[in-house]
C-alpha atoms as a PDB file:
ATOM      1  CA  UNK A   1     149.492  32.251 445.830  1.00  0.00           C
ATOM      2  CA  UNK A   2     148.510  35.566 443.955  1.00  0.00           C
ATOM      3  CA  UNK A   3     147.017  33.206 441.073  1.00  0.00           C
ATOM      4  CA  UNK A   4     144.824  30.999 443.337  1.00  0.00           C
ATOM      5  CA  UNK A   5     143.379  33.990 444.777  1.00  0.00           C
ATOM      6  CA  UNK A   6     142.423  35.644 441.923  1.00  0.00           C
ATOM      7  CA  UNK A   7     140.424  32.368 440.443  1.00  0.00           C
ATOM      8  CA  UNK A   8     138.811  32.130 444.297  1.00  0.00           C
ATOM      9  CA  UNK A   9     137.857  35.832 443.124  1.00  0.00           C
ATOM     10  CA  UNK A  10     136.585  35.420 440.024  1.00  0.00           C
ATOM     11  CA  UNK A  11     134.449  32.102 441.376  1.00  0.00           C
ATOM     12  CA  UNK A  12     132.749  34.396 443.618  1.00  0.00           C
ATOM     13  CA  UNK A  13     131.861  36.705 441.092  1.00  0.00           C
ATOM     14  CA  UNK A  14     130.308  34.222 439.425  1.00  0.00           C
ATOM     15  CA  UNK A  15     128.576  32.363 442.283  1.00  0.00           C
ATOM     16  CA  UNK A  16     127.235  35.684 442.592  1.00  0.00           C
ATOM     17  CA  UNK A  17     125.660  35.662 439.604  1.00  0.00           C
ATOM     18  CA  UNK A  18     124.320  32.287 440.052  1.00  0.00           C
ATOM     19  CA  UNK A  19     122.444  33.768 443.086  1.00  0.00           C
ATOM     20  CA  UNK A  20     120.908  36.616 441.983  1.00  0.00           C
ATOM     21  CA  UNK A  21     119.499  34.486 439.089  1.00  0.00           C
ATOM     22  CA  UNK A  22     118.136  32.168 441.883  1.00  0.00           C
ATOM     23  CA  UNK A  23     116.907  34.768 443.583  1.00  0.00           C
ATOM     24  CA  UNK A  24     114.985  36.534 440.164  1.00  0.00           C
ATOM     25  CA  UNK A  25     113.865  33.277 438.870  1.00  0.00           C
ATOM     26  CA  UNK A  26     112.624  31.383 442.469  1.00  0.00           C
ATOM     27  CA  UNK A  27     111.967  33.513 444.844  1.00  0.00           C
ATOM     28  CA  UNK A  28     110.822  36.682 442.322  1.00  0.00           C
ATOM     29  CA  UNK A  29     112.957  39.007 443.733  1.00  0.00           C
ATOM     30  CA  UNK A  30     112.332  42.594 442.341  1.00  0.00           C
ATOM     31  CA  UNK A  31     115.223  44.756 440.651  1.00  0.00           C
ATOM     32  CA  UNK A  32     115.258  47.111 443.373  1.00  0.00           C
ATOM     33  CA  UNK A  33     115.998  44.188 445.918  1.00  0.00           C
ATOM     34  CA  UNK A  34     118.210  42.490 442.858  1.00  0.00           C
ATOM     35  CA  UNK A  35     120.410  45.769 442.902  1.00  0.00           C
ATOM     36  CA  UNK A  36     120.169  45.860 446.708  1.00  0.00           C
ATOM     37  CA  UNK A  37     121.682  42.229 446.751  1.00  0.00           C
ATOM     38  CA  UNK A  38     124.472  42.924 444.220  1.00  0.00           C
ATOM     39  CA  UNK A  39     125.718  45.835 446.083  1.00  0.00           C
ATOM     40  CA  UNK A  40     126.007  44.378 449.613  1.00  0.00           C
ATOM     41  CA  UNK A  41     127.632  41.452 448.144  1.00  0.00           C
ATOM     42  CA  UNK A  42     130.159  43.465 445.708  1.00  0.00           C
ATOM     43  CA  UNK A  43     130.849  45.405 448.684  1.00  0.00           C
ATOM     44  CA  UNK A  44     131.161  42.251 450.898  1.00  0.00           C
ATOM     45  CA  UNK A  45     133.716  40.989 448.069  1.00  0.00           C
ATOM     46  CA  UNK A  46     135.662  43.971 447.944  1.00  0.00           C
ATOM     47  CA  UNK A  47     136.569  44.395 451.342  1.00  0.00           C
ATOM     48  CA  UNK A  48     137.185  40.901 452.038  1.00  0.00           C
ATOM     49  CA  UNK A  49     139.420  41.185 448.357  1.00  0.00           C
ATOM     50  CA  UNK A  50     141.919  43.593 450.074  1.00  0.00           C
ATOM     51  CA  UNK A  51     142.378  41.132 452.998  1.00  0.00           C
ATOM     52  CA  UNK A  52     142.668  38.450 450.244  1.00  0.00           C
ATOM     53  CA  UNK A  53     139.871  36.548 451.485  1.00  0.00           C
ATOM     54  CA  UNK A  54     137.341  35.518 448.914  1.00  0.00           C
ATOM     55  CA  UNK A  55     133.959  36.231 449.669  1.00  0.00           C
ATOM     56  CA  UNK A  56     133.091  32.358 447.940  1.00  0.00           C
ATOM     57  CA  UNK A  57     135.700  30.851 450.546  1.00  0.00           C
ATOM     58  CA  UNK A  58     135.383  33.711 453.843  1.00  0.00           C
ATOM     59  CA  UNK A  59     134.991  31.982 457.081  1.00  0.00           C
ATOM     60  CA  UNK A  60     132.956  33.409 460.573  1.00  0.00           C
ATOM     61  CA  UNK A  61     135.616  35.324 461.449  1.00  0.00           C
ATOM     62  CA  UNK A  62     135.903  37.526 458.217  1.00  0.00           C
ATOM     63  CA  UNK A  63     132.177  38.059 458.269  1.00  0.00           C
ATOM     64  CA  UNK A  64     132.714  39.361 461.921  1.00  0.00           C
ATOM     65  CA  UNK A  65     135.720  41.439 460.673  1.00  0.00           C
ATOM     66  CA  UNK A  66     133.311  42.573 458.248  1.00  0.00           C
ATOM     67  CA  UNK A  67     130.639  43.836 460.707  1.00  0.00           C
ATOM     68  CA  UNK A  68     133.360  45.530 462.883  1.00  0.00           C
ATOM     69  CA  UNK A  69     134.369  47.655 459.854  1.00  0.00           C
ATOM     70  CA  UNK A  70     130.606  48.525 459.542  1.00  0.00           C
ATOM     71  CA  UNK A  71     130.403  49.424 462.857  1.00  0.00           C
ATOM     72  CA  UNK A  72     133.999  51.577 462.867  1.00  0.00           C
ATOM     73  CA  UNK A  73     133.358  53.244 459.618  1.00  0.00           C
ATOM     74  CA  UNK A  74     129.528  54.789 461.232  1.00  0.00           C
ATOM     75  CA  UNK A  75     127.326  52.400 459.470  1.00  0.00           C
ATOM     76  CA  UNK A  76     123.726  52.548 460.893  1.00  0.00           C
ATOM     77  CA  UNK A  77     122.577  49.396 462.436  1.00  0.00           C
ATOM     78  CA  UNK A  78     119.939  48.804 460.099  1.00  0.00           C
ATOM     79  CA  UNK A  79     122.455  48.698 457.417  1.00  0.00           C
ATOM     80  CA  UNK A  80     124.699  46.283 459.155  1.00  0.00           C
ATOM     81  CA  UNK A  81     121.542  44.199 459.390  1.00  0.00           C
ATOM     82  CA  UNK A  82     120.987  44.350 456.225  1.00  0.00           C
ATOM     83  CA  UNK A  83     124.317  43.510 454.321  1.00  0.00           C
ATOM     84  CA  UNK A  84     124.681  40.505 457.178  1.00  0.00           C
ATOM     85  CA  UNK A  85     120.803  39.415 456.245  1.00  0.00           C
ATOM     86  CA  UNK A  86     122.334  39.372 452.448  1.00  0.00           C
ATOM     87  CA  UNK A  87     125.465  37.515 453.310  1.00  0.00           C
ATOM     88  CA  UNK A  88     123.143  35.213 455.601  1.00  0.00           C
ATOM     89  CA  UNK A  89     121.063  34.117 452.228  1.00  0.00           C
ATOM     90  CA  UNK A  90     124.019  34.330 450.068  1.00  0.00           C
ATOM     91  CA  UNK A  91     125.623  31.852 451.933  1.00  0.00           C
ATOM     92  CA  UNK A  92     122.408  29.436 452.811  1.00  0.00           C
ATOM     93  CA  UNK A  93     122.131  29.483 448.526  1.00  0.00           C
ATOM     94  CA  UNK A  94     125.874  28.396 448.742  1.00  0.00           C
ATOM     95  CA  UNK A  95     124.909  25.935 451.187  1.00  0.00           C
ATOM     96  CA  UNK A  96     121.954  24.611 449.592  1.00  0.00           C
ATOM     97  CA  UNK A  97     123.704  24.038 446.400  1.00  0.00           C
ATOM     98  CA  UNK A  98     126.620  22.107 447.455  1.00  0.00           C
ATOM     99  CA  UNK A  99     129.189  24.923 446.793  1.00  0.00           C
ATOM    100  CA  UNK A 100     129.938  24.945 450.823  1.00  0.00           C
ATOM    101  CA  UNK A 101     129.929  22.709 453.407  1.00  0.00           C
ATOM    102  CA  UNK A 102     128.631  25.190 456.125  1.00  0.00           C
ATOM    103  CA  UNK A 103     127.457  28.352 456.476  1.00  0.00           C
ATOM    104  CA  UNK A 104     129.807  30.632 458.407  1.00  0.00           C
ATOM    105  CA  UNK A 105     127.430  33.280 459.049  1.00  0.00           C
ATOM    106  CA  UNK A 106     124.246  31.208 460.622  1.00  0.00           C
ATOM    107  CA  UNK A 107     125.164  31.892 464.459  1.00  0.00           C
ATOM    108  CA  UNK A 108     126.299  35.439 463.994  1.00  0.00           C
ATOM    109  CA  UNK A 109     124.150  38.051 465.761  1.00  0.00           C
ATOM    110  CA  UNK A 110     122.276  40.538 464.021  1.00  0.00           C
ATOM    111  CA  UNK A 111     123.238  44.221 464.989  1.00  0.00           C
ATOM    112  CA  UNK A 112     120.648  45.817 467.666  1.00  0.00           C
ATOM    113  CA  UNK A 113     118.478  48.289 465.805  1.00  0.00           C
ATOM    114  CA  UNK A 114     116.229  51.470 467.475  1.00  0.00           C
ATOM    115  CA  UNK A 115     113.266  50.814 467.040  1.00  0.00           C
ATOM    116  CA  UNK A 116     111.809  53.801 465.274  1.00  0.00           C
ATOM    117  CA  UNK A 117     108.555  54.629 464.566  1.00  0.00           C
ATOM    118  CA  UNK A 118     107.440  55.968 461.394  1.00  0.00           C
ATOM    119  CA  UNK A 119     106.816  59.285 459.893  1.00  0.00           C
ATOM    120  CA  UNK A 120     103.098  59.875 459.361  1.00  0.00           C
ATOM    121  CA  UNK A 121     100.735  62.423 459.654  1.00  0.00           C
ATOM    122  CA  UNK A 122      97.238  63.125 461.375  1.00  0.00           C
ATOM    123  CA  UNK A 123      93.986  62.956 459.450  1.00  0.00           C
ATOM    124  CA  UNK A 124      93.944  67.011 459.543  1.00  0.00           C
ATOM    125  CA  UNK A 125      96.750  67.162 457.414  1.00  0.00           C
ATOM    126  CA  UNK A 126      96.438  64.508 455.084  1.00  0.00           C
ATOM    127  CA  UNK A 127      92.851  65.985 454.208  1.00  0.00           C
ATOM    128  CA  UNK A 128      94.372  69.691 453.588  1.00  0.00           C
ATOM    129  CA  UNK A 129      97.054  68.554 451.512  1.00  0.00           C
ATOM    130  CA  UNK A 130      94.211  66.558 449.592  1.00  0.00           C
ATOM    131  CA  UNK A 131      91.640  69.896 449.711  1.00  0.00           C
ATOM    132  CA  UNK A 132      94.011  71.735 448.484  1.00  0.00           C
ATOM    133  CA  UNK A 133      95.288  68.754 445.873  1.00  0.00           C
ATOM    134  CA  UNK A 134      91.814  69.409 444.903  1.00  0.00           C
ATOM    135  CA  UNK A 135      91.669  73.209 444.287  1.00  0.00           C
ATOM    136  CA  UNK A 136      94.682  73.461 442.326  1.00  0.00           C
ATOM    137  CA  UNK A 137      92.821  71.024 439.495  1.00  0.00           C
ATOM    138  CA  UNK A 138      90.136  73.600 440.185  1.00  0.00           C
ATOM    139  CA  UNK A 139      91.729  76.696 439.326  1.00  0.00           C
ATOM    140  CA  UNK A 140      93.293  75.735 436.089  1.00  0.00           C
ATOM    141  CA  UNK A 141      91.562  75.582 432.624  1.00  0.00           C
ATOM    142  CA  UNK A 142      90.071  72.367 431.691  1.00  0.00           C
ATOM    143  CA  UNK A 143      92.330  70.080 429.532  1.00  0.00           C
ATOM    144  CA  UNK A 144      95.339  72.329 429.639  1.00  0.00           C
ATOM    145  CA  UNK A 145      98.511  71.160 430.539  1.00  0.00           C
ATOM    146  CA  UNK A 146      98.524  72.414 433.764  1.00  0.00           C
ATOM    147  CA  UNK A 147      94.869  70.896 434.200  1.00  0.00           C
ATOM    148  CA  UNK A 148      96.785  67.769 433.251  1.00  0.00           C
ATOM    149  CA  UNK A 149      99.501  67.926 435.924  1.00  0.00           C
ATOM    150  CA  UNK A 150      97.673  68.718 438.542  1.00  0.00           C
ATOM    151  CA  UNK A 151      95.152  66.271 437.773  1.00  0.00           C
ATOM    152  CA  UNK A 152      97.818  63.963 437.709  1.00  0.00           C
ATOM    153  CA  UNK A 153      99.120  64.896 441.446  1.00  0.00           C
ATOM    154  CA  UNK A 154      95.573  64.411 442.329  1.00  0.00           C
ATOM    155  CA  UNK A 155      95.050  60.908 441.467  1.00  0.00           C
ATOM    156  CA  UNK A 156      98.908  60.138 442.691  1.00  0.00           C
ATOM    157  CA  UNK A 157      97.725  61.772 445.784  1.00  0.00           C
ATOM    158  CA  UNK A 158      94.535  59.850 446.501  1.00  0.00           C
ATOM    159  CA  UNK A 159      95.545  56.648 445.656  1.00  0.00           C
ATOM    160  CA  UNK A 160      98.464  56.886 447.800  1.00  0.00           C
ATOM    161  CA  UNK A 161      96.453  57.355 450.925  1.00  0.00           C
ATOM    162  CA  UNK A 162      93.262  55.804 449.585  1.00  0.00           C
ATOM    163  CA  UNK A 163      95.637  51.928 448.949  1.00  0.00           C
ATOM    164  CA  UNK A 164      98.834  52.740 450.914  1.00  0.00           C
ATOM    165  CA  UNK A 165     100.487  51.366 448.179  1.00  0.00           C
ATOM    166  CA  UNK A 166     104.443  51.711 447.488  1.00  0.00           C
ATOM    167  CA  UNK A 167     105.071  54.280 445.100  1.00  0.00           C
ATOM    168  CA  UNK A 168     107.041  51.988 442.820  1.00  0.00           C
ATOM    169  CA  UNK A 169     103.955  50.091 442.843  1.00  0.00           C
ATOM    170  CA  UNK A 170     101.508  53.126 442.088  1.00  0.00           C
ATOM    171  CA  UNK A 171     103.673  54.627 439.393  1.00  0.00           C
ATOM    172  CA  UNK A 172     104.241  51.384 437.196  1.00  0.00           C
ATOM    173  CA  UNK A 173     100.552  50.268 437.360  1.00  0.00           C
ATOM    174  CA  UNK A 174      98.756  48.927 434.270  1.00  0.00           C
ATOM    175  CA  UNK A 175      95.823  50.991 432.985  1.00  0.00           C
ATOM    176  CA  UNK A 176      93.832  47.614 432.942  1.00  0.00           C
ATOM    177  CA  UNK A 177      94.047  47.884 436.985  1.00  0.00           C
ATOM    178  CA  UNK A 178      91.641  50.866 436.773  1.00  0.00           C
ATOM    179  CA  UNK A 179      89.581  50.267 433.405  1.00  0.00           C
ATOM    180  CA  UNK A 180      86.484  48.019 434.830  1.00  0.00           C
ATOM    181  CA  UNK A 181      83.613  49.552 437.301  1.00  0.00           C
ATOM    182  CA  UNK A 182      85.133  47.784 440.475  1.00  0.00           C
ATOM    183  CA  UNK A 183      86.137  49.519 443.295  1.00  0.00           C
ATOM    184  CA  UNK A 184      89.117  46.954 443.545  1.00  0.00           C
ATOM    185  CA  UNK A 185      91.956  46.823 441.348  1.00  0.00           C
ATOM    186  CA  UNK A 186      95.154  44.048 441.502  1.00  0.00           C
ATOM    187  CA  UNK A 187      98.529  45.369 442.481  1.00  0.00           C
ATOM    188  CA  UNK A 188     101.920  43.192 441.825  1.00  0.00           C
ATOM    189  CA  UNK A 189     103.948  44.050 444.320  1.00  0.00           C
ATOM    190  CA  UNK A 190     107.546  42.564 445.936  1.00  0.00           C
ATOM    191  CA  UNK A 191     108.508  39.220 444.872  1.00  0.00           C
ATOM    192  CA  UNK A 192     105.608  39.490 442.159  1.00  0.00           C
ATOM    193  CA  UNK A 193     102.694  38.815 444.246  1.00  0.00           C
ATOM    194  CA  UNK A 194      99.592  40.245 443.401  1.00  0.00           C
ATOM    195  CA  UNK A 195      97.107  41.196 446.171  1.00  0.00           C
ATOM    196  CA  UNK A 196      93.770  43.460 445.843  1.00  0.00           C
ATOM    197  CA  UNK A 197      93.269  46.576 447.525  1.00  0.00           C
ATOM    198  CA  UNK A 198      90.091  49.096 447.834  1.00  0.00           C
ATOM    199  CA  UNK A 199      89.554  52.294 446.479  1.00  0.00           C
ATOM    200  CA  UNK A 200      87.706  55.117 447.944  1.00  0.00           C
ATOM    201  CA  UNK A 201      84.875  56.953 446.248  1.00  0.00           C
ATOM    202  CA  UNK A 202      86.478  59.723 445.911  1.00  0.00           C
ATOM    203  CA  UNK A 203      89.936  57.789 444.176  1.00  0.00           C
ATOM    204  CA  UNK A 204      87.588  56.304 441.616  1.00  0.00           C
ATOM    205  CA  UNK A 205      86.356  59.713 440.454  1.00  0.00           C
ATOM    206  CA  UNK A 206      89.051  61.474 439.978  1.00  0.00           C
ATOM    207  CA  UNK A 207      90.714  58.105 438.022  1.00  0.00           C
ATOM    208  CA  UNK A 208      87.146  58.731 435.865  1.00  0.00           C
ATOM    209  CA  UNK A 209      88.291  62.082 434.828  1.00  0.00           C
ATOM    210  CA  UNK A 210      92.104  61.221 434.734  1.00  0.00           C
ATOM    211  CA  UNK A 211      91.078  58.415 432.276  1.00  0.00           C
ATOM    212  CA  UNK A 212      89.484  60.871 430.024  1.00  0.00           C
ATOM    213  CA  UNK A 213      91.657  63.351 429.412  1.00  0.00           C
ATOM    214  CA  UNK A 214      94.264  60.539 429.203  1.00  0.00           C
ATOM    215  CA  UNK A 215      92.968  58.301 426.521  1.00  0.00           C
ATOM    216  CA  UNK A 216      92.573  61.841 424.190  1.00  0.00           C
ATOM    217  CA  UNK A 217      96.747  62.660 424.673  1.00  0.00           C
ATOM    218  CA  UNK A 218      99.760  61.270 422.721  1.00  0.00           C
ATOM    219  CA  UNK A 219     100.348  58.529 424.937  1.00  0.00           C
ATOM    220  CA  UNK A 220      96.862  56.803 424.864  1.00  0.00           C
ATOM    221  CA  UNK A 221      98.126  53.571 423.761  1.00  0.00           C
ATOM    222  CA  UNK A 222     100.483  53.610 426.843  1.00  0.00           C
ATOM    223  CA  UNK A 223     100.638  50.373 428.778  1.00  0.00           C
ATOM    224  CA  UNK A 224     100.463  52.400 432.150  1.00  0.00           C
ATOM    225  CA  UNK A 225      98.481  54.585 434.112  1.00  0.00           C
ATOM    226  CA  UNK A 226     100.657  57.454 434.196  1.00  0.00           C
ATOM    227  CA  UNK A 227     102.674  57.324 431.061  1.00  0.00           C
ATOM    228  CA  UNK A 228     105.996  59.813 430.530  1.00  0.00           C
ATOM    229  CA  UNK A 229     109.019  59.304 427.729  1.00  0.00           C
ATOM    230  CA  UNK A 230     110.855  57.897 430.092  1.00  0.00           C
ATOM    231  CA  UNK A 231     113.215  54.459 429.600  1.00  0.00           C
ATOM    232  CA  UNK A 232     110.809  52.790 431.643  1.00  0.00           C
ATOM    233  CA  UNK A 233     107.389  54.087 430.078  1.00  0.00           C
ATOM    234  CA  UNK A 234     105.746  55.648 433.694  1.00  0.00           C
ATOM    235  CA  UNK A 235     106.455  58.588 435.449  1.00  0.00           C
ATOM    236  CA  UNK A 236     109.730  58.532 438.109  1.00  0.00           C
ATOM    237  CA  UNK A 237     109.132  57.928 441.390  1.00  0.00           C
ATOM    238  CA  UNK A 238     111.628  60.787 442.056  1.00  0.00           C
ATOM    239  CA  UNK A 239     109.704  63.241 440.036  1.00  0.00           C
ATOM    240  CA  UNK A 240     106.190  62.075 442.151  1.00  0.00           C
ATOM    241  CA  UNK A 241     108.268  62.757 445.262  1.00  0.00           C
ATOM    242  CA  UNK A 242     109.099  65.954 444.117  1.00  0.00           C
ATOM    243  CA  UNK A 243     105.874  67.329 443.161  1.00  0.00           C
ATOM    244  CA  UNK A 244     104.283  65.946 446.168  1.00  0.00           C
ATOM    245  CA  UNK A 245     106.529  67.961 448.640  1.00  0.00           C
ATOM    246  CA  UNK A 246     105.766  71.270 446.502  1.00  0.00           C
ATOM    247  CA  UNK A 247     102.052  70.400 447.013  1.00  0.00           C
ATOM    248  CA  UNK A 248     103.058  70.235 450.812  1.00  0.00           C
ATOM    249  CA  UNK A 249     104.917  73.736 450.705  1.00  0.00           C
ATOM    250  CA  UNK A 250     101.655  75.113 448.648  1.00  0.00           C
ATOM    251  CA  UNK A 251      99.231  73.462 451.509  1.00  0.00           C
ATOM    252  CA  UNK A 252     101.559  74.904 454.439  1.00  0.00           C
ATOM    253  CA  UNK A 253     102.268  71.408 455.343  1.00  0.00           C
ATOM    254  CA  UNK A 254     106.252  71.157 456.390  1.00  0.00           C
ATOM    255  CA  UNK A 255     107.318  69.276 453.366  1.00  0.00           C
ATOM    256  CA  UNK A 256     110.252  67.839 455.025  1.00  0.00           C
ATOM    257  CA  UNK A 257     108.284  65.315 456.922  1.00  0.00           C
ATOM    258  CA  UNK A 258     105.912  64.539 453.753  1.00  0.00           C
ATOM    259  CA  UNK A 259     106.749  61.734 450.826  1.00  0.00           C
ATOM    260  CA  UNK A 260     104.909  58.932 449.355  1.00  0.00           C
ATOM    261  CA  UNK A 261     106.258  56.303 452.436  1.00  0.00           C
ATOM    262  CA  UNK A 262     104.814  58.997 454.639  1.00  0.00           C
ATOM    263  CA  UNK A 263     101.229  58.529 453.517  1.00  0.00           C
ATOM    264  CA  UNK A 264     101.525  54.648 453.148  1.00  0.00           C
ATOM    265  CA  UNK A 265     101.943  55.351 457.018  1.00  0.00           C
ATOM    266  CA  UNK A 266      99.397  57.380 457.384  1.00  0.00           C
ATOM    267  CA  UNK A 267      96.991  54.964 455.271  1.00  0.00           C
ATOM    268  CA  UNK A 268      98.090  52.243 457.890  1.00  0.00           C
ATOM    269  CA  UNK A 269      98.114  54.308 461.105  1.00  0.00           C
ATOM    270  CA  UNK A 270      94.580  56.127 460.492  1.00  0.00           C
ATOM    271  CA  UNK A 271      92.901  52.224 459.786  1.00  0.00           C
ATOM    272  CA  UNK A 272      94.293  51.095 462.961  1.00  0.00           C
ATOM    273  CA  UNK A 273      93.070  54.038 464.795  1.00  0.00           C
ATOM    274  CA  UNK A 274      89.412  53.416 463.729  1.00  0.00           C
ATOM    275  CA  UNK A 275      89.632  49.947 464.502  1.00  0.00           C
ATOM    276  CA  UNK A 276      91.004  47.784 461.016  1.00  0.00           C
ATOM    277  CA  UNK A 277      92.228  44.072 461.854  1.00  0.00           C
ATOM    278  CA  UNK A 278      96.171  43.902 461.939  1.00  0.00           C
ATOM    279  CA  UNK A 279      96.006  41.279 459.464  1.00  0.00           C
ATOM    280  CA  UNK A 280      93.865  42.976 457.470  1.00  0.00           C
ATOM    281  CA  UNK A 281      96.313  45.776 457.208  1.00  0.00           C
ATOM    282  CA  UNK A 282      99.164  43.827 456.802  1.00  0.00           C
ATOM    283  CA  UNK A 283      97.248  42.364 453.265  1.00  0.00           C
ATOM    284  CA  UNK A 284      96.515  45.495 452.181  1.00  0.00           C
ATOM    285  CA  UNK A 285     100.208  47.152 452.713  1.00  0.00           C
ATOM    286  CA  UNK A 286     101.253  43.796 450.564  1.00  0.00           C
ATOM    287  CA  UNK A 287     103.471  42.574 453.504  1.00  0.00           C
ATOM    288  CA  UNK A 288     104.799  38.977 453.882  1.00  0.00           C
ATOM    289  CA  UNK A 289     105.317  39.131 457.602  1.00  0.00           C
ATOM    290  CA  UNK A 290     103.045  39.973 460.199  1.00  0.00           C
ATOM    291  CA  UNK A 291     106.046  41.379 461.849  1.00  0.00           C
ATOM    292  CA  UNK A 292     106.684  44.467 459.481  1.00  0.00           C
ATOM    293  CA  UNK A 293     103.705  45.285 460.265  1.00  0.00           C
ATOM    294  CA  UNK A 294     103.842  45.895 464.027  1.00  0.00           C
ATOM    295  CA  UNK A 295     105.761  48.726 463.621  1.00  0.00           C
ATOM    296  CA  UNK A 296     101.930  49.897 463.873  1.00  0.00           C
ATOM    297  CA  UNK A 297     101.447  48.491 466.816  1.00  0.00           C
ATOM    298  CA  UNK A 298     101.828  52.010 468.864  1.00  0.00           C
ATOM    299  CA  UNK A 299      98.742  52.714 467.147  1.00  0.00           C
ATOM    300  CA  UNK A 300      96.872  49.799 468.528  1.00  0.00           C
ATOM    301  CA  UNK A 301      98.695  50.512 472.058  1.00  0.00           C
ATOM    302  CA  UNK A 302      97.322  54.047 472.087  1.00  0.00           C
ATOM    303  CA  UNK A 303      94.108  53.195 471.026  1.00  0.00           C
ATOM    304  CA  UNK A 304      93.564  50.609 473.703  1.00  0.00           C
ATOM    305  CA  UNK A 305      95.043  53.191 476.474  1.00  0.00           C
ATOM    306  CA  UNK A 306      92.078  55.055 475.420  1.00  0.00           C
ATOM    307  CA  UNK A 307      89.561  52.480 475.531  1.00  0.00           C
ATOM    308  CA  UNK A 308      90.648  51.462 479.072  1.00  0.00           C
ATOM    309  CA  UNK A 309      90.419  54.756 480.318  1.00  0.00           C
ATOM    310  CA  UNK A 310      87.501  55.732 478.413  1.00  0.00           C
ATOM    311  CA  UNK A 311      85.172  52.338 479.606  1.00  0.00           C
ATOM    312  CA  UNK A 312      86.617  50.733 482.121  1.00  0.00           C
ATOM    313  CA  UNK A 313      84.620  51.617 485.864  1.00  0.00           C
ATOM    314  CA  UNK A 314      87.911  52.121 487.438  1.00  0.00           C
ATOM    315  CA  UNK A 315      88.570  54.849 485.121  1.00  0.00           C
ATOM    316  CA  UNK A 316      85.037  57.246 486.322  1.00  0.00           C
ATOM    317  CA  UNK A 317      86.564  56.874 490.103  1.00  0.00           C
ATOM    318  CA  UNK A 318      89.871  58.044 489.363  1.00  0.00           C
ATOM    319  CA  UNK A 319      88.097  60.802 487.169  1.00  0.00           C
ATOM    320  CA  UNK A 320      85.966  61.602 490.259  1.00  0.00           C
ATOM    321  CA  UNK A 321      88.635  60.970 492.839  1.00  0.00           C
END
């Protein structure tokens, strides 16, 4: 009995494998999302492993067993969701492919999750931590290496909120995006898609003066933007993170409520306030589904309380009454 387990376990290992190939190879999943994939499933097989139940051959029940442990063992629900929305494709690939003749986890329900809004930050703010962003290049001496770093945060800092791009996405961009005279440049994002997003005036200048004190440094002939000796040949996204909450502490912003995701929300939040299409949004925040994006949609709610009560004839009477 001990013997047909272990081959059951070792076929799920390597169906495993089979599916995160399908998933790189069709669907252009990224390596964050690859990793993401392998560990919900390895933890999926390891728990099921010392019920000796194969994750290859597990059957409703388990996966239900499986969500009960999350749930016991304090798991938020937006992890459970996650590791069941893993299993759920795992087991549609299995499906698909002829490996299984159903798919025990299509009518199990998806944990409730809080719907929480997201961190951002008021126009105020985000234009103090960019003034002062701004002075700090200003007060050091032209081409030094502190000139260099905090010309650096600069750019990070105003592309951020100028594209609302991911981080991952900002930090491993090609110099090409930024070479020509357009105020567009091409982002690959998740799954590999490319979209185009806008740059401000004021993201395109300080590129301009990035770019030349750039192209005269030892890593000139870098592929990226923001080159480091690093494995990967770009600067961490950890190390951004970093330096942008010291900017925050410098600005008197509270720096625990400030990273990179924070100003993609911001980028979002302030366009919807002053009257961008949802859609449009949604393109430029390189989202598949219109529902990620109405998260935002407190922003549209809040603006339209406003407009009622700001236009509408009932409103003056009230006022009056």
């Amino acid at each position: 009995m001990q013997c047909v387990f272990e081959s059951k376990s070792m076929k799920s290992n390597a169906v495993i494998d089979r599916f995160l190939e399908m998933m790189s190879a069709e669907r252009g999943a990224c390596v964050h999302t690859l990793s993401a994939y392998q560990n919900d499933l390895q933890w999926a097989h390891d728990q099921l492993c010392s019920c000796s139940v194969s994750l290859f051959s597990a059957q409703r029940e388990d996966l239900i067993n499986l969500l009960s442990l999350m749930h016991t063992a304090g798991f938020a629900a937006t992890s459970q969701a996650r590791r069941l929305s893993t299993l759920r494709q795992f087991y549609q690939f299995l499906y698909a492919e002829g490996l299984r003749t159903d798919d025990p986890s299509h009518d199990i329900d998806t944990p409730r999750q809080r719907r929480l809004l997201p961190k951002t930050m008021n126009e105020d703010t985000v234009t103090k931590l960019l003034d002062r962003a701004q002075l700090e290049v200003d007060q050091t001496d032209y081409g030094s290496k502190n000139h260099m770093r905090a010309l650096r945060l600069q750019v990070l800092i105003e592309m951020l909120y100028a594209t609302g791009l991911r981080i991952s996405e900002l930090v491993s961009l090609p110099v090409q995006a930024v070479r020509g005279k357009e105020q567009f440049i091409v982002v690959r994002g998740k799954g590999e898609k490319e979209r185009m997003v806008l740059l401000s005036d004021k993201a395109c200048q300080v590129i301009s003066q990035w770019l030349v004190l750039r192209d005269q440094g030892k890593d000139a002939a870098s592929f990226y933007l923001f080159p480091a000796r690093s494995s990967t040949g770009y600067v961490a996204r950890q190390f951004v993170a970093r330096g942008l909450k010291e900017l925050a502490e410098r600005a008197g912003v509270k720096s625990s409520n400030f990273s990179p995701h924070v100003l993609r929300h911001a980028f979002a939040s302030h366009l919807l306030q002053n009257g961008a299409d949802l859609r449009v949004v949604q393109h430029l925040l390189g989202h598949c589904d219109i529902s990620t994006t109405q998260i935002y949609t407190h922003v549209l709610e809040e603006r339209l309380y406003c407009l009622v009560n700001e236009h509408h004839p009932l409103a003056d009477q009230q006022k009056a009454g």
